[in-house]
Protein backbone atom coordinates (compact mmCIF):
# COMPACT_ATOMS: atom_id res chain seq x y z
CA UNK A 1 19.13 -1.87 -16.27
CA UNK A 2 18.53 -3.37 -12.70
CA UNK A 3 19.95 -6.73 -11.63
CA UNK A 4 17.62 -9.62 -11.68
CA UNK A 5 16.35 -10.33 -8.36
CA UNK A 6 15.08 -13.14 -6.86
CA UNK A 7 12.00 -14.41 -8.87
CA UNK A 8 9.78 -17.68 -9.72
CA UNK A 9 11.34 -19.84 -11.56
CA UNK A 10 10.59 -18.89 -14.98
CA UNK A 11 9.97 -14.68 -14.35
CA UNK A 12 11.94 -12.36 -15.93
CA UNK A 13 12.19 -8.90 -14.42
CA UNK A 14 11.98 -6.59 -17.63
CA UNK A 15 9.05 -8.81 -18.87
CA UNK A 16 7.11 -8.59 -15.44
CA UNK A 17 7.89 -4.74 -15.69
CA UNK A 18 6.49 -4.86 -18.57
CA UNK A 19 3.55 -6.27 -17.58
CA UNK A 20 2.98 -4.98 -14.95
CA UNK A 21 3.23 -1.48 -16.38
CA UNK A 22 0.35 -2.41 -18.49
CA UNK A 23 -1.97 -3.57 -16.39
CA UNK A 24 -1.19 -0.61 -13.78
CA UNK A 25 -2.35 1.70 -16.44
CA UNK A 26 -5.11 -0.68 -17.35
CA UNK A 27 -6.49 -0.56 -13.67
CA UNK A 28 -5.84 3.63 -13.76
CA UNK A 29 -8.21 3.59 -16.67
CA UNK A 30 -10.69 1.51 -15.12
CA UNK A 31 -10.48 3.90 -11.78
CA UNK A 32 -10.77 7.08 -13.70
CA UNK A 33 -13.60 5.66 -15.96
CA UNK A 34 -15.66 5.76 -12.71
CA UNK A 35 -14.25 8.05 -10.94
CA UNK A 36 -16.23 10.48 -13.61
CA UNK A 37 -18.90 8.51 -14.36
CA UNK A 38 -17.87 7.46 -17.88
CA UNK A 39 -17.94 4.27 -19.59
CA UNK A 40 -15.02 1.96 -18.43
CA UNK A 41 -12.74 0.45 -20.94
CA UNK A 42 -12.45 -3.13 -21.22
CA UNK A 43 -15.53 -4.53 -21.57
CA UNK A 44 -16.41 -3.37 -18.08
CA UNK A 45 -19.93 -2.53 -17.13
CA UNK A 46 -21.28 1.63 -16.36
CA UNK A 47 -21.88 1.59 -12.42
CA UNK A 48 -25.60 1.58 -11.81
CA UNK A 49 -26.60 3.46 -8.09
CA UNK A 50 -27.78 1.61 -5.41
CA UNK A 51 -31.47 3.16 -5.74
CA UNK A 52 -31.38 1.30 -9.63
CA UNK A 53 -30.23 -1.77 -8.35
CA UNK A 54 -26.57 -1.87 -8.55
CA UNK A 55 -24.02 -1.07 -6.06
CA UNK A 56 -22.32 2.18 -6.83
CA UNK A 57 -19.40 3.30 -8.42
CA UNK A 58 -16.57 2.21 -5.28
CA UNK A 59 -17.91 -1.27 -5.42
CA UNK A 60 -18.03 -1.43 -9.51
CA UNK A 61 -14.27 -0.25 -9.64
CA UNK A 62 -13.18 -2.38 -7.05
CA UNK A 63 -14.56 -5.69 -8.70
CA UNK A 64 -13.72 -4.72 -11.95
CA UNK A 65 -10.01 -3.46 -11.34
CA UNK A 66 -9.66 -6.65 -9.29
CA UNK A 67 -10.69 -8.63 -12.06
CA UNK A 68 -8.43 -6.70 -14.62
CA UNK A 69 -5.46 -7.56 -12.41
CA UNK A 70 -5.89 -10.76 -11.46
CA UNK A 71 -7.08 -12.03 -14.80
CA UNK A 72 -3.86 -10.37 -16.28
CA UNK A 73 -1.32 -11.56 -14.05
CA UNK A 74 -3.12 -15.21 -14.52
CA UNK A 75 -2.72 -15.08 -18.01
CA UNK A 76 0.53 -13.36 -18.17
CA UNK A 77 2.58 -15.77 -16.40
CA UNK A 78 0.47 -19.09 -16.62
CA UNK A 79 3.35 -21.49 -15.31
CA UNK A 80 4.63 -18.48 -12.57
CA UNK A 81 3.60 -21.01 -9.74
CA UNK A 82 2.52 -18.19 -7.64
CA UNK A 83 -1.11 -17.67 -6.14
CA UNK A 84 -3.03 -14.20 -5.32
CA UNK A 85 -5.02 -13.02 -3.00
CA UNK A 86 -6.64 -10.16 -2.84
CA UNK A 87 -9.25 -7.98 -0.55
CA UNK A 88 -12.25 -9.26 -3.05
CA UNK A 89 -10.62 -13.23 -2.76
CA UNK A 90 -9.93 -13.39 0.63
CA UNK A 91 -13.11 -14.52 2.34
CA UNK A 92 -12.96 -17.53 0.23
CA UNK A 93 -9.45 -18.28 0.53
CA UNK A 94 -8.84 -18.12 3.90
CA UNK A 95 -9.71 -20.60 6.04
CA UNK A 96 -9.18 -21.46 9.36
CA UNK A 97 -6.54 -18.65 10.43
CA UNK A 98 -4.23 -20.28 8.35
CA UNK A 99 -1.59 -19.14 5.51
CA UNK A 100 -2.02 -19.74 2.19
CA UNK A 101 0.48 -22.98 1.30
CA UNK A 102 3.03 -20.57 -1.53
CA UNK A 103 6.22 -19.60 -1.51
CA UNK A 104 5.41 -16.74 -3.97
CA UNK A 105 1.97 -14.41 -3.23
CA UNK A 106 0.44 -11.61 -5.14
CA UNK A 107 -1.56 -9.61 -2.96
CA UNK A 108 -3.85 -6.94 -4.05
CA UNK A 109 -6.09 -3.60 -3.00
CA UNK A 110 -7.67 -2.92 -6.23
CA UNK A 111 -8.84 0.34 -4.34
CA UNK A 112 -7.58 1.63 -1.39
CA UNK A 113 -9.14 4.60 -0.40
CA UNK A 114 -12.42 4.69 -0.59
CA UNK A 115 -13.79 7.66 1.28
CA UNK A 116 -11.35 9.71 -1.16
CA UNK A 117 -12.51 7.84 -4.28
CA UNK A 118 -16.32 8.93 -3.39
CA UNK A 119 -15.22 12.51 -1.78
CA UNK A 120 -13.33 13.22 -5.16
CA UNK A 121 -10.03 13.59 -3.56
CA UNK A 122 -7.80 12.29 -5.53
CA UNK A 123 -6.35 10.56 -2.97
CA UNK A 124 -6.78 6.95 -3.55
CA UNK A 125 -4.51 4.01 -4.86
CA UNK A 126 -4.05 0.71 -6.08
CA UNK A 127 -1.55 -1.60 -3.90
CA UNK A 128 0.03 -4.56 -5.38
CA UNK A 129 2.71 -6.56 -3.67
CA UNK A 130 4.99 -9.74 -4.68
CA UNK A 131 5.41 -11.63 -1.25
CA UNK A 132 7.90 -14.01 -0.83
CA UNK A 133 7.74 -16.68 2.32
CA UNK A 134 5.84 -13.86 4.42
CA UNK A 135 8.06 -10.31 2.92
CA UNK A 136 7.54 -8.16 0.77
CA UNK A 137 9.71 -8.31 -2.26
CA UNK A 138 8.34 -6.20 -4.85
CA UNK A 139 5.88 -3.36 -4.88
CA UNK A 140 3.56 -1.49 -6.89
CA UNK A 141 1.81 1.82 -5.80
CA UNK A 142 -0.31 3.71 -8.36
CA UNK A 143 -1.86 6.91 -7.67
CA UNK A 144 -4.35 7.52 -10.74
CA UNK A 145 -5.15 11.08 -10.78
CA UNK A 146 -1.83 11.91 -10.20
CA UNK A 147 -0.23 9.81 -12.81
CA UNK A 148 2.18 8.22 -10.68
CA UNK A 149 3.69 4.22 -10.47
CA UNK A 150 5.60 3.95 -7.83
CA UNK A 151 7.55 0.71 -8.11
CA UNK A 152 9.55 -0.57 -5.30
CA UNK A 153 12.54 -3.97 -5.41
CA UNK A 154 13.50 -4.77 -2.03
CA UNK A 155 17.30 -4.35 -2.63
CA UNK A 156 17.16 -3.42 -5.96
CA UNK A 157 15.64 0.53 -5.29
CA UNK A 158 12.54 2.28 -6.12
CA UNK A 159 11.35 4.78 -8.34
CA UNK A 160 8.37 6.53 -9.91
CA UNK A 161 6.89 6.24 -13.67
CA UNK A 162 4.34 8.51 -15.49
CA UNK A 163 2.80 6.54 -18.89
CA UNK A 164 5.72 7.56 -20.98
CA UNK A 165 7.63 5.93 -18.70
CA UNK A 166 9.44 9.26 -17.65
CA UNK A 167 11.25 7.79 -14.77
CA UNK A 168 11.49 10.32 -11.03
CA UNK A 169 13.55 9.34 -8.76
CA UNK A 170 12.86 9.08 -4.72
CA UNK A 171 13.25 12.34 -3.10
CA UNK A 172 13.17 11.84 0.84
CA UNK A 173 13.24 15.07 2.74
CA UNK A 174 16.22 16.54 4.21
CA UNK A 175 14.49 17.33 7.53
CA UNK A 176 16.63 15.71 10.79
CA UNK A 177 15.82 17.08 13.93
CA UNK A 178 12.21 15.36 15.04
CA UNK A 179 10.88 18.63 15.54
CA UNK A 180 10.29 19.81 12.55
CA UNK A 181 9.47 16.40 11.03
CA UNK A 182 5.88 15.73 9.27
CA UNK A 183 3.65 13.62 9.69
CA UNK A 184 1.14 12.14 7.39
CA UNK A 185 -1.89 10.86 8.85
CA UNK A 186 -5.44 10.06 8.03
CA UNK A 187 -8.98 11.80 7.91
CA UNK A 188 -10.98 8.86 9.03
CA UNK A 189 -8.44 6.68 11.35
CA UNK A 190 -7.83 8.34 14.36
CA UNK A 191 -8.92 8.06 17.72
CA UNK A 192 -7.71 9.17 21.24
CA UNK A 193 -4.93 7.35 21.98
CA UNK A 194 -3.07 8.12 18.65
CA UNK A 195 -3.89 11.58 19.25
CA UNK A 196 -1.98 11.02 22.33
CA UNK A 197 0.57 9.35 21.01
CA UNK A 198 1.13 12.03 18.08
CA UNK A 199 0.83 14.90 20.70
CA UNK A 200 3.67 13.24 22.81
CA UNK A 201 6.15 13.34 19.99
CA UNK A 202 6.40 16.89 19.93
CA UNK A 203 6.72 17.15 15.64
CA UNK A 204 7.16 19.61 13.56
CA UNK A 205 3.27 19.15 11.68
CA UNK A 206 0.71 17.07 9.78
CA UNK A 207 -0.58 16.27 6.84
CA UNK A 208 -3.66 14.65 6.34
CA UNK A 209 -4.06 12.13 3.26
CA UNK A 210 -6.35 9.34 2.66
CA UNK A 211 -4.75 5.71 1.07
CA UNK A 212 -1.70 3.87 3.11
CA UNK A 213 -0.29 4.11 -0.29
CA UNK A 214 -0.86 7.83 -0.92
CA UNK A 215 0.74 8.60 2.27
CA UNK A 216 3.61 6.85 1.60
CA UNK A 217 4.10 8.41 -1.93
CA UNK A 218 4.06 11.82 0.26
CA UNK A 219 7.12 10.27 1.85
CA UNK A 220 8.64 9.02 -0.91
CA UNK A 221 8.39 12.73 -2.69
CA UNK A 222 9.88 14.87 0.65
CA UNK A 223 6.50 16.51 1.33
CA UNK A 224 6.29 14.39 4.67
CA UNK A 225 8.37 12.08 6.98
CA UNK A 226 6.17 9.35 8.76
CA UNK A 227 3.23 7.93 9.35
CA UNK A 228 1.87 6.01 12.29
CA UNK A 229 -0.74 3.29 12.39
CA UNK A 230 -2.69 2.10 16.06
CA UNK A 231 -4.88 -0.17 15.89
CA UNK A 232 -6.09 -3.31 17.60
CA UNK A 233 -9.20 -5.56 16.25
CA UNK A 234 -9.92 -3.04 13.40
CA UNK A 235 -6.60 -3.08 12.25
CA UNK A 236 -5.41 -2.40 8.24
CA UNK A 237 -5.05 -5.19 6.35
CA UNK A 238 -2.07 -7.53 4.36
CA UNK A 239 -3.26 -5.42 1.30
CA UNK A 240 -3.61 -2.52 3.24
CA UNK A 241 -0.08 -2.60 3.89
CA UNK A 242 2.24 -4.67 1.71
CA UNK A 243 2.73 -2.72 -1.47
CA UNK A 244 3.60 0.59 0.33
CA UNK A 245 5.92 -1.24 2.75
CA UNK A 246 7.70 -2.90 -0.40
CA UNK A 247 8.15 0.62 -2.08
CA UNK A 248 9.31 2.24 1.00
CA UNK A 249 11.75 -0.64 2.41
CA UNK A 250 13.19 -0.37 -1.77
CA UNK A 251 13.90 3.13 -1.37
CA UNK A 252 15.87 2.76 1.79
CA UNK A 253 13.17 3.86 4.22
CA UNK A 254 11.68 1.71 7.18
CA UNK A 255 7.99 0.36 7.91
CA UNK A 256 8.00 -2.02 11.21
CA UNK A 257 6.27 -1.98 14.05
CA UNK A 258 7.68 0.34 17.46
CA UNK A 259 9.87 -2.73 18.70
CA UNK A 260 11.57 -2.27 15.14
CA UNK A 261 10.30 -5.75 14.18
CA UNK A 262 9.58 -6.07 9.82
CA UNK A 263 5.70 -6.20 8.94
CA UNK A 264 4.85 -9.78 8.49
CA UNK A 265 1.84 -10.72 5.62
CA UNK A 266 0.54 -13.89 4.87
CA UNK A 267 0.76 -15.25 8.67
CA UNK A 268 -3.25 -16.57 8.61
CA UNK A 269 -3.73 -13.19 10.29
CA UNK A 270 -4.33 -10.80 7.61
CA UNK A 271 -4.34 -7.29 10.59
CA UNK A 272 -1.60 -5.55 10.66
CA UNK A 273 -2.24 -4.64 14.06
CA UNK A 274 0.25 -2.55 16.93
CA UNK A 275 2.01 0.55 16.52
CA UNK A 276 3.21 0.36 12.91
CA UNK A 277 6.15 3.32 11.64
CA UNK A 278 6.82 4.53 8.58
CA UNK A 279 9.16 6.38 8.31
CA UNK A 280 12.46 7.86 5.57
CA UNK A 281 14.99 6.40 7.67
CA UNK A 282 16.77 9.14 8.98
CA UNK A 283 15.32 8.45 12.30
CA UNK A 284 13.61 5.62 12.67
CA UNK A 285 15.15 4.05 15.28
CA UNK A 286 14.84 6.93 17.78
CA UNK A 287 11.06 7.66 16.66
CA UNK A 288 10.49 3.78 17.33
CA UNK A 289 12.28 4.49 20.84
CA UNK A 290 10.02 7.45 21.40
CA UNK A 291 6.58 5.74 20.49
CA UNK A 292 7.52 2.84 22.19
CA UNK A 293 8.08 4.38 25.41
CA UNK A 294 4.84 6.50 24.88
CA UNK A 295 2.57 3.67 23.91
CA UNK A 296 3.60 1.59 27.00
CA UNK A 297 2.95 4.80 29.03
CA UNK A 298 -0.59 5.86 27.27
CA UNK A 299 -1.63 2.10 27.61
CA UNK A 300 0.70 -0.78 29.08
CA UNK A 301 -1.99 -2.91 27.92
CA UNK A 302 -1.56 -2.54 23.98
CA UNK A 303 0.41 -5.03 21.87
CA UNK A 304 3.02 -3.15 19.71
């Protein structure tokens, strides 16, 4: 049994465990329901296509898995003091640049990968993340097609579920030398000056997957080593990035930006801009070292 961690007053870990398996699955239900073009469970409407009036299937799951989640964590822990946010809520609850006044925040992707929900992938995930006075405490990850929960308790460890609650453990790869390390990178997100970047670190190969969170899971399995975000102005957002940095940070890996410095979320800046770095551990701080160095070379300019 794990140790209770820090929580609102209140919380209970196995009862938010519990709870949080079942809305996980709940929300993998949802996702598959449209994901094949079956009615959704739930009460939740058939998507209609945009020619009939409605607005597809990615924009049906989203609302609908962000209304499963948010409605059950609501009700589940009415006195929980916390407050969510989420990719569908933040427009109207952000204002002004500035952070939302909690010491505890949920904050939610109902669907993060979107190109790979409508490509039929596979590769596409739900992120939530328990934030705690701007860190990320507690994670989920859940990869639908592949029947994985990937839970993640900042000091507490990490681990994977199926829905019997068969439990794998994290299996980082035993790759070293940054030569023969692997990358994980996207199909849609990359431009010149990562490919520059990437080129200048001499690895061993990549592996392209779509979701923040479905490239970490590749990390958290051993099939890959890293992944590297650029960005500026159209930088990945809180939800983007919280859950999989919770997971990974449980497990014992690292996600910060190049100058080593922890991801920061609820800041009234929701972009998770700079060179962030994923990474198992093993060599973080040299790959940070390395990209660092790089990045100021490629472009002095850029804000890490």
């Amino acid at each position: 049994m794990l140790n209770q961690p820090a929580l609102p007053k209140g919380v209970n870990l196995e009862e938010l465990l519990k709870n949080l398996r079942h809305l996980s699955w709940g929300a993998a239900d949802i996702l598959l329901a449209y994901a094949r073009g079956d009615q959704p469970p739930y009460g939740f409407p058939q998507a209609l296509d945009v020619q009939d009036g409605g607005e597809g299937p990615v924009s049906a799951a989203d609302l609908a898995v962000n209304q499963w989640l948010l409605d059950g964590l609501e009700s589940s822990f009415p006195i929980a003091g916390w407050k969510l946010l989420s990719e569908e809520t933040a427009k109207d609850q952000l204002i002004n640049s500035k952070p939302i006044n909690t010491e505890w925040l949920w904050i939610l992707d109902p669907l993060d990968g979107t190109k790979d929900f409508l490509q039929g992938t596979g590769e596409y995930a739900v992120h939530l993340a328990l934030v705690r006075d701007g860190c990320a405490v507690i994670g989920l990850v859940l990869v639908p097609e592949a029947e994985e929960l990937w839970f993640g308790i900042v000091g507490h460890g990490a681990w994977c579920e199926n829905r019997s609650m068969h439990r794998k453990e994290v299996g980082f790869s035993q790759r070293r030398d940054i030569g023969d390390l692997i990358l994980v990178a996207s199909r849609n997100h990359r431009d010149e000056r990562l490919e520059k970047l990437l080129s200048s670190l001499e690895l061993g190969g990549t592996l392209a997957v779509g979701s923040v969170g479905c490239k970490v899971a590749t990390i958290l399995r051993g099939e890959t080593d890293l992944y590297i975000s650029l960005s500026g102005k159209s930088a990945p957002k809180d939800w983007d990035m919280a859950a999989p940095d919770a997971v990974l940070t449980a497990a014992g890996g690292f996600f910060t930006h190049a100058d080593g410095q922890p991801l920061k979320y609820n800041t009234g800046d929701i972009r998770q801009s700079g060179c962030l770095i994923a990474s198992n551990g093993f060599n973080h701080s040299l790959l940070c070292e390395k990209a660092l160095k790089e990045i100021n070379r490629i472009d002095p300019k850029f804000s890490v």
